[in-house]
N, C-alpha and C. Protein backbone atom coordinates (compact mmCIF):
# COMPACT_ATOMS: atom_id res chain seq x y z
N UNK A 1 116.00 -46.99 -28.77
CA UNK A 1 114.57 -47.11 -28.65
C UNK A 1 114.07 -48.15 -29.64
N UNK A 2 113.24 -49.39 -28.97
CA UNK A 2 113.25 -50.04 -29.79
C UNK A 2 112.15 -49.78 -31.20
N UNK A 3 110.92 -49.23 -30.42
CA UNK A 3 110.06 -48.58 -31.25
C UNK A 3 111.07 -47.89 -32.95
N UNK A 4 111.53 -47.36 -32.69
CA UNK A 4 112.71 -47.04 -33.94
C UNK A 4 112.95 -48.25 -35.23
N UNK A 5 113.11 -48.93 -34.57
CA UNK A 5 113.85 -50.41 -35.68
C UNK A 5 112.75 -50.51 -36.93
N UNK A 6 113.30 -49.94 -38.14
CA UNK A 6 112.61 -50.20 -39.06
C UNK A 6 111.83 -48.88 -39.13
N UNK A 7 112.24 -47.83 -39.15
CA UNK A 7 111.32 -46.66 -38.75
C UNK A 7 110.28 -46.72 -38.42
N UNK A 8 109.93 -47.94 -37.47
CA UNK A 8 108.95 -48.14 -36.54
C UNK A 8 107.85 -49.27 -37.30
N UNK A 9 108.11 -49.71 -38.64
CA UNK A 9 107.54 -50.52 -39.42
C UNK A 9 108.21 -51.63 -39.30
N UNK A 10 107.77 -52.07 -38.06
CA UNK A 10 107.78 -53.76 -38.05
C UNK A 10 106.63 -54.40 -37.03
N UNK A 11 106.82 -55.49 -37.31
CA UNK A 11 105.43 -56.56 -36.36
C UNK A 11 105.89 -56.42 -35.06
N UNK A 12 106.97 -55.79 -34.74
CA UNK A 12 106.90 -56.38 -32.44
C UNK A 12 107.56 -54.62 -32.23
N UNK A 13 107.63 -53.54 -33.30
CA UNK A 13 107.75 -52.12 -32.75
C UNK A 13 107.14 -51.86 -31.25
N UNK A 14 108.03 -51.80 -30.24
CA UNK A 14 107.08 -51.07 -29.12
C UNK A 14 106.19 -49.86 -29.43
N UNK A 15 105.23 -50.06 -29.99
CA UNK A 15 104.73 -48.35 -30.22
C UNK A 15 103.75 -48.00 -28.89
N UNK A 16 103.16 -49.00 -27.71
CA UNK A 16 102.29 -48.65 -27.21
C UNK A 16 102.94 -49.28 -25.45
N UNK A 17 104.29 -48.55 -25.08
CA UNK A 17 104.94 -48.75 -23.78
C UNK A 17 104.10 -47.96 -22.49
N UNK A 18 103.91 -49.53 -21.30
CA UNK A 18 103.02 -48.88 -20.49
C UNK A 18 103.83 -48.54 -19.86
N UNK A 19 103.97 -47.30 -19.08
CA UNK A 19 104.85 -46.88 -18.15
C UNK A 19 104.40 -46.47 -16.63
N UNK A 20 105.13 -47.17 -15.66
CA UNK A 20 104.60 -46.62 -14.03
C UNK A 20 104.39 -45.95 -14.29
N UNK A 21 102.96 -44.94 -13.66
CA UNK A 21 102.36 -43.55 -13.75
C UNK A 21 103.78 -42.77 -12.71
N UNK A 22 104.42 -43.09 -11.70
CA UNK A 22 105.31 -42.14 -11.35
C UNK A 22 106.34 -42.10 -12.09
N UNK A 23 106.92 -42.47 -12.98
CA UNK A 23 107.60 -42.10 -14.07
C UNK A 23 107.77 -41.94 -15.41
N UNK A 24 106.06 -41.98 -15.72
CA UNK A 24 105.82 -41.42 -17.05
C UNK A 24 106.30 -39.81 -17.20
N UNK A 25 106.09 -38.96 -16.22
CA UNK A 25 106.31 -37.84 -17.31
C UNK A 25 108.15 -37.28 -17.47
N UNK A 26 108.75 -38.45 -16.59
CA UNK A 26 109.85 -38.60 -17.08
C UNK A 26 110.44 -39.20 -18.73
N UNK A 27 109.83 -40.37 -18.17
CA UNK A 27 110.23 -41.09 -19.65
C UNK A 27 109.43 -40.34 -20.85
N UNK A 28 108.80 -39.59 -20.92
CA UNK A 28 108.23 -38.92 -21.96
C UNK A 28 109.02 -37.56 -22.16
N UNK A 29 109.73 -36.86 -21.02
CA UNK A 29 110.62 -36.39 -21.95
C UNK A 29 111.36 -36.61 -22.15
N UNK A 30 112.28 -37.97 -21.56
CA UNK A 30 113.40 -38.00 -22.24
C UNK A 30 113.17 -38.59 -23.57
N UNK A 31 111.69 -39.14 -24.14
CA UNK A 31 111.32 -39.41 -25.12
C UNK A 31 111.73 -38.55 -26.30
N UNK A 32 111.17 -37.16 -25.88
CA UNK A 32 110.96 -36.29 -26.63
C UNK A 32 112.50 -35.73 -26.85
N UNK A 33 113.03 -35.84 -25.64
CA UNK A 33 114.57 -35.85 -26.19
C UNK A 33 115.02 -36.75 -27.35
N UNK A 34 115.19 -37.93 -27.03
CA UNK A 34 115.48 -38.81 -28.21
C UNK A 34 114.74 -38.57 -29.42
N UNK A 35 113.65 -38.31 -29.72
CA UNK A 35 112.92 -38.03 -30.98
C UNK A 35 113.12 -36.56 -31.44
N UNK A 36 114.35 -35.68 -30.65
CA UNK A 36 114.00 -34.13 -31.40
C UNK A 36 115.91 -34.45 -32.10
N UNK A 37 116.29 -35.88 -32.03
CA UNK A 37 117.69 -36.20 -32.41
C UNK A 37 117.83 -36.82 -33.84
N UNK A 38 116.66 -37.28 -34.06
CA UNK A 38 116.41 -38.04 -35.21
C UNK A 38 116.07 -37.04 -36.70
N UNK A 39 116.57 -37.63 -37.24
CA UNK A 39 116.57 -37.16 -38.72
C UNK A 39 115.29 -37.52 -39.46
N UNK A 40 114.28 -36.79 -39.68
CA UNK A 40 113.13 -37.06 -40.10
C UNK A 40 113.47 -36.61 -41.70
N UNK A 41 112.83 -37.37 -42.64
CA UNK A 41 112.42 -37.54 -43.83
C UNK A 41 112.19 -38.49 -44.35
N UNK A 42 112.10 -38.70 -46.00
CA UNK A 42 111.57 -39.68 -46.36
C UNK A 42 112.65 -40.46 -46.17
N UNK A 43 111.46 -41.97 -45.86
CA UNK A 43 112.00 -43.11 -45.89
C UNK A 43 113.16 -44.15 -46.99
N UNK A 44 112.88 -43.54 -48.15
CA UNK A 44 113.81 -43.99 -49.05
C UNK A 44 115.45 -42.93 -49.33
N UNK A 45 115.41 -42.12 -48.61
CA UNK A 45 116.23 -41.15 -48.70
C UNK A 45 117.68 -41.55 -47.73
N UNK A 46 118.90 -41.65 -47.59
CA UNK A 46 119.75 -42.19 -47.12
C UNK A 46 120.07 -41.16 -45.84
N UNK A 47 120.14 -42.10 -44.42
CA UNK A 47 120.41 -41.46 -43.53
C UNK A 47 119.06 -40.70 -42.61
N UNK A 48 118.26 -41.06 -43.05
CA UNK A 48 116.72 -40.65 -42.46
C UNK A 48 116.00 -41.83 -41.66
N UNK A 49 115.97 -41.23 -40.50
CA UNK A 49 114.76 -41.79 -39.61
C UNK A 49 113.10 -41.14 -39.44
N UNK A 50 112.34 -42.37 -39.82
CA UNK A 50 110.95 -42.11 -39.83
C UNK A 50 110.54 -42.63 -38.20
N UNK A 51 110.31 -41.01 -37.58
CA UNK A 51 109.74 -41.44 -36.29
C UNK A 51 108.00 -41.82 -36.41
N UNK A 52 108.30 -43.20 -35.77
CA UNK A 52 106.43 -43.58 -35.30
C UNK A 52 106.15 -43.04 -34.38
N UNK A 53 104.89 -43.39 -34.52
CA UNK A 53 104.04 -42.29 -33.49
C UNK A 53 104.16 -43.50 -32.27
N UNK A 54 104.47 -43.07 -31.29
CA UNK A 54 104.72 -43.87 -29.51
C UNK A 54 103.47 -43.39 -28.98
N UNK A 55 102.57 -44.54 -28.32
CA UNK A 55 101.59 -44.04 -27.10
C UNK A 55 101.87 -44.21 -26.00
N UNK A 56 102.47 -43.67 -25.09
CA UNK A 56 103.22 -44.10 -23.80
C UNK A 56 102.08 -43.67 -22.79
N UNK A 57 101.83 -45.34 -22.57
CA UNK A 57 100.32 -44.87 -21.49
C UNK A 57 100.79 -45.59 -20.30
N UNK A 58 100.33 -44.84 -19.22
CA UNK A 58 100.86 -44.40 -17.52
C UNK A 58 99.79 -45.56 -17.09
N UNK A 59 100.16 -46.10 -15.87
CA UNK A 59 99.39 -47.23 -15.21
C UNK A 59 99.36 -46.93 -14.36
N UNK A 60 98.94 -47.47 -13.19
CA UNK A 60 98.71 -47.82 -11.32
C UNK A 60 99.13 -48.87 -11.14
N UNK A 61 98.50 -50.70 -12.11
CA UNK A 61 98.45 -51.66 -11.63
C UNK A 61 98.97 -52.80 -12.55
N UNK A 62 99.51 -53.59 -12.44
CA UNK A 62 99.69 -54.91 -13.28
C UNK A 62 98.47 -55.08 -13.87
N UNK A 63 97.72 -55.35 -13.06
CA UNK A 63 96.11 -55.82 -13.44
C UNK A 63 95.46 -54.52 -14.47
N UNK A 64 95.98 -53.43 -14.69
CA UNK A 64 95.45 -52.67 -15.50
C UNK A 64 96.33 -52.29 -16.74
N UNK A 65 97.84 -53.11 -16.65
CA UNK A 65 98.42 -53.56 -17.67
C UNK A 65 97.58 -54.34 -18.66
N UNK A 66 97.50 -55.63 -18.01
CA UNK A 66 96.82 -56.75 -18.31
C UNK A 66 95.84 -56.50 -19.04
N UNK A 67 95.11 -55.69 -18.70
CA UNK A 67 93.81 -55.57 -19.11
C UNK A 67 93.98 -54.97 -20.19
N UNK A 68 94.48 -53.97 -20.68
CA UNK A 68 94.59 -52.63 -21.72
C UNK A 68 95.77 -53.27 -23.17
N UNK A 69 96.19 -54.23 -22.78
CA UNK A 69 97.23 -55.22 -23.49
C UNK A 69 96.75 -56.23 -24.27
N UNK A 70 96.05 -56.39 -23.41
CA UNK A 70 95.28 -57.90 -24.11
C UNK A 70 93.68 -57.33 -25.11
N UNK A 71 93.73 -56.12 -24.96
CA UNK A 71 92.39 -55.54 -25.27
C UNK A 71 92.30 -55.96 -26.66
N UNK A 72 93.62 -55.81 -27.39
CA UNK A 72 93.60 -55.50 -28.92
C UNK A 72 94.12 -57.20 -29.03
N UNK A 73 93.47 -57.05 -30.75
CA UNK A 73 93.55 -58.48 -31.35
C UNK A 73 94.87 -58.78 -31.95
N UNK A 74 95.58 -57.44 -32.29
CA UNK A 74 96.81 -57.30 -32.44
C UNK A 74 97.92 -57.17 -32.05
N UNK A 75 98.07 -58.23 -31.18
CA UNK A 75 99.48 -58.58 -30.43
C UNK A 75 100.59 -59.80 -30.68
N UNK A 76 101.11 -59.02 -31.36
CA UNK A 76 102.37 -60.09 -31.92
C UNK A 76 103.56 -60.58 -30.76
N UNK A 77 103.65 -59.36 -30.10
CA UNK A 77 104.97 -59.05 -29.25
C UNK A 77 104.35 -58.57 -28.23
N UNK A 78 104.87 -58.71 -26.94
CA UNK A 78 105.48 -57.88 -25.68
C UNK A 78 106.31 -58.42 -25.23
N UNK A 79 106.76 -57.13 -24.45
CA UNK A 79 108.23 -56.88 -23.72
C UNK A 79 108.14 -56.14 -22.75
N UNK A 80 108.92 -56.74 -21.20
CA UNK A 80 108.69 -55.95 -20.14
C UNK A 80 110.00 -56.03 -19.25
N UNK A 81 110.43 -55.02 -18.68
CA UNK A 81 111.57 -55.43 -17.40
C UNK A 81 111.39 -55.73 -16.68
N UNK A 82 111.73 -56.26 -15.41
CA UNK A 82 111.49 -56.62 -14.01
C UNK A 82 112.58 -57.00 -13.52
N UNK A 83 113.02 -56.74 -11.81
CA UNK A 83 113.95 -57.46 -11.22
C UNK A 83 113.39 -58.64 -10.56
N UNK A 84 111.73 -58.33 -10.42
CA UNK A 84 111.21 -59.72 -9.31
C UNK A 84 111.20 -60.73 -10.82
N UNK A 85 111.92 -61.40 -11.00
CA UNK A 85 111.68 -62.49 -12.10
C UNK A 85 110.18 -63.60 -11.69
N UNK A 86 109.82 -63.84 -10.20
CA UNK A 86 108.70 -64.68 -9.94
C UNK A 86 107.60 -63.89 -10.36
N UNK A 87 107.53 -62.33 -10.25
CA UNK A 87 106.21 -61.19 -10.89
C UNK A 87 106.39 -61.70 -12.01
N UNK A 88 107.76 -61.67 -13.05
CA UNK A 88 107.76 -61.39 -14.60
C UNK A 88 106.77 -62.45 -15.18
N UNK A 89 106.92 -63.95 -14.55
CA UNK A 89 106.72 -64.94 -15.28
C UNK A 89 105.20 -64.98 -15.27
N UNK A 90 105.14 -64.46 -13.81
CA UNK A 90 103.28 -64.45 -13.56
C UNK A 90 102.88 -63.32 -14.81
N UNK A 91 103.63 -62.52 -14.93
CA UNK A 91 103.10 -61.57 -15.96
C UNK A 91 102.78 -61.99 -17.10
N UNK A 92 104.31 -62.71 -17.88
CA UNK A 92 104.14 -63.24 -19.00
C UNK A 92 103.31 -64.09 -19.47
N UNK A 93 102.66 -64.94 -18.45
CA UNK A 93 101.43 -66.00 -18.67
C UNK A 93 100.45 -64.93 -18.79
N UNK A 94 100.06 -63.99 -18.40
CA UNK A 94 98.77 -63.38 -18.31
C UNK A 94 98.38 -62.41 -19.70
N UNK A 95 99.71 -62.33 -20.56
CA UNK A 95 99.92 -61.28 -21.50
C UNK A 95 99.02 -62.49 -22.78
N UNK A 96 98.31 -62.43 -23.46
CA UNK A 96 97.93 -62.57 -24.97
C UNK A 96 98.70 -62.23 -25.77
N UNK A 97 100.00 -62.58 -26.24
CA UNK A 97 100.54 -62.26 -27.46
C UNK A 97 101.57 -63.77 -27.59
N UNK A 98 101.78 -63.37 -29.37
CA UNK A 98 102.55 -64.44 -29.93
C UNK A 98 104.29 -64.84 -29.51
N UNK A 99 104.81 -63.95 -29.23
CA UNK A 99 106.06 -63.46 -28.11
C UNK A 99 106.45 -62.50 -26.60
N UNK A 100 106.32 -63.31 -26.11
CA UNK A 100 106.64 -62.21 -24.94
C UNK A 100 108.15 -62.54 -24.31
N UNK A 101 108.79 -61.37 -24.19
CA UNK A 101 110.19 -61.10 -23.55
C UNK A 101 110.29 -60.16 -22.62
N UNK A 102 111.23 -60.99 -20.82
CA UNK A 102 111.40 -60.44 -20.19
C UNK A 102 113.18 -60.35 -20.06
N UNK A 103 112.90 -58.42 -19.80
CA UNK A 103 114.68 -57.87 -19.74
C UNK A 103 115.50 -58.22 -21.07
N UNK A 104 114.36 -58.24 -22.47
CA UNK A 104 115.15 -58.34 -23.25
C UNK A 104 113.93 -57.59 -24.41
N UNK A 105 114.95 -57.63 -25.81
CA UNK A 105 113.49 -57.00 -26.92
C UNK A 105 114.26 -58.40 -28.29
N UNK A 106 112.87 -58.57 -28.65
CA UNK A 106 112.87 -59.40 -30.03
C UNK A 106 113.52 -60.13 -30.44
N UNK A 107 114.22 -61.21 -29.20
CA UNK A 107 115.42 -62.51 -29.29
C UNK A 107 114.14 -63.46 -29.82
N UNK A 108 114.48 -63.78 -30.73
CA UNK A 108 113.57 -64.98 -31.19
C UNK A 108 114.65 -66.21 -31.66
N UNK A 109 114.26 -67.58 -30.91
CA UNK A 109 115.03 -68.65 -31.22
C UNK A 109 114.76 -69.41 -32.76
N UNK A 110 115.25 -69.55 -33.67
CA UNK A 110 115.25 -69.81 -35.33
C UNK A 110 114.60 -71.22 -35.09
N UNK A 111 114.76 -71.66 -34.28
CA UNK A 111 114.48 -73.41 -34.17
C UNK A 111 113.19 -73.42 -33.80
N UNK A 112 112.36 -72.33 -33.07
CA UNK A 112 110.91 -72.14 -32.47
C UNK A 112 110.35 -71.29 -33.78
N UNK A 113 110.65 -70.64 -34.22
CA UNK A 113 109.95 -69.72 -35.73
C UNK A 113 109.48 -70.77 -36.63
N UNK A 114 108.50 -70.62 -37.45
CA UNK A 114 108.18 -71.46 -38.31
C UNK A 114 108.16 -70.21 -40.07
């Protein structure tokens, strides 16, 4: 889960994954599976994972992706799957953020970073 990396303290954490409304209340428990596996305590303590808090919000539409994504001023990152790669790209133009990755999480090229 990528949300995890860094016990969820970093700039491109998925903390806010939109999920098809017909398989949100799947992926939320297998969420809750994965998060009842983790070792909670403090962060400086060896062998401890600090779970972040995940908002896993359910959609209908691309267009109501779009909308609820771009809302906040704080978008460093997104990340989305797709098999139609001609949807993805239309997607990725429409997203407001400083990185966006499709079928992948947080490949950043060293030669494009400043």
């Amino acid at each position: 889960m990528a949300v995890c990396t860094n016990s969820g303290q970093i700039c491109s954490a998925c903390s806010r994954p939109f999920v098809a409304r017909e398989i949100h209340d799947e992926f939320a428990r297998r969420m809750a599976v994965f998060s009842s596996n983790l070792k909670i305590g403090r962060g400086i303590d060896i062998g401890m994972d600090i779970e972040p808090v995940v908002s896993a919000l359910p959609f209908a539409t691309i267009d109501e992706v779009v909308t609820h994504a771009n809302a906040t001023p704080y978008s460093f990152a997104a990340g989305f799957s797709s098999t139609n790669l001609g949807a993805a790209d239309k997607l990725a133009h429409r997203l407001e953020s400083g990185f966006v990755w499709v079928n992948m999480d947080r490949a950043i090229d060293p030669e494009n970073s400043d």
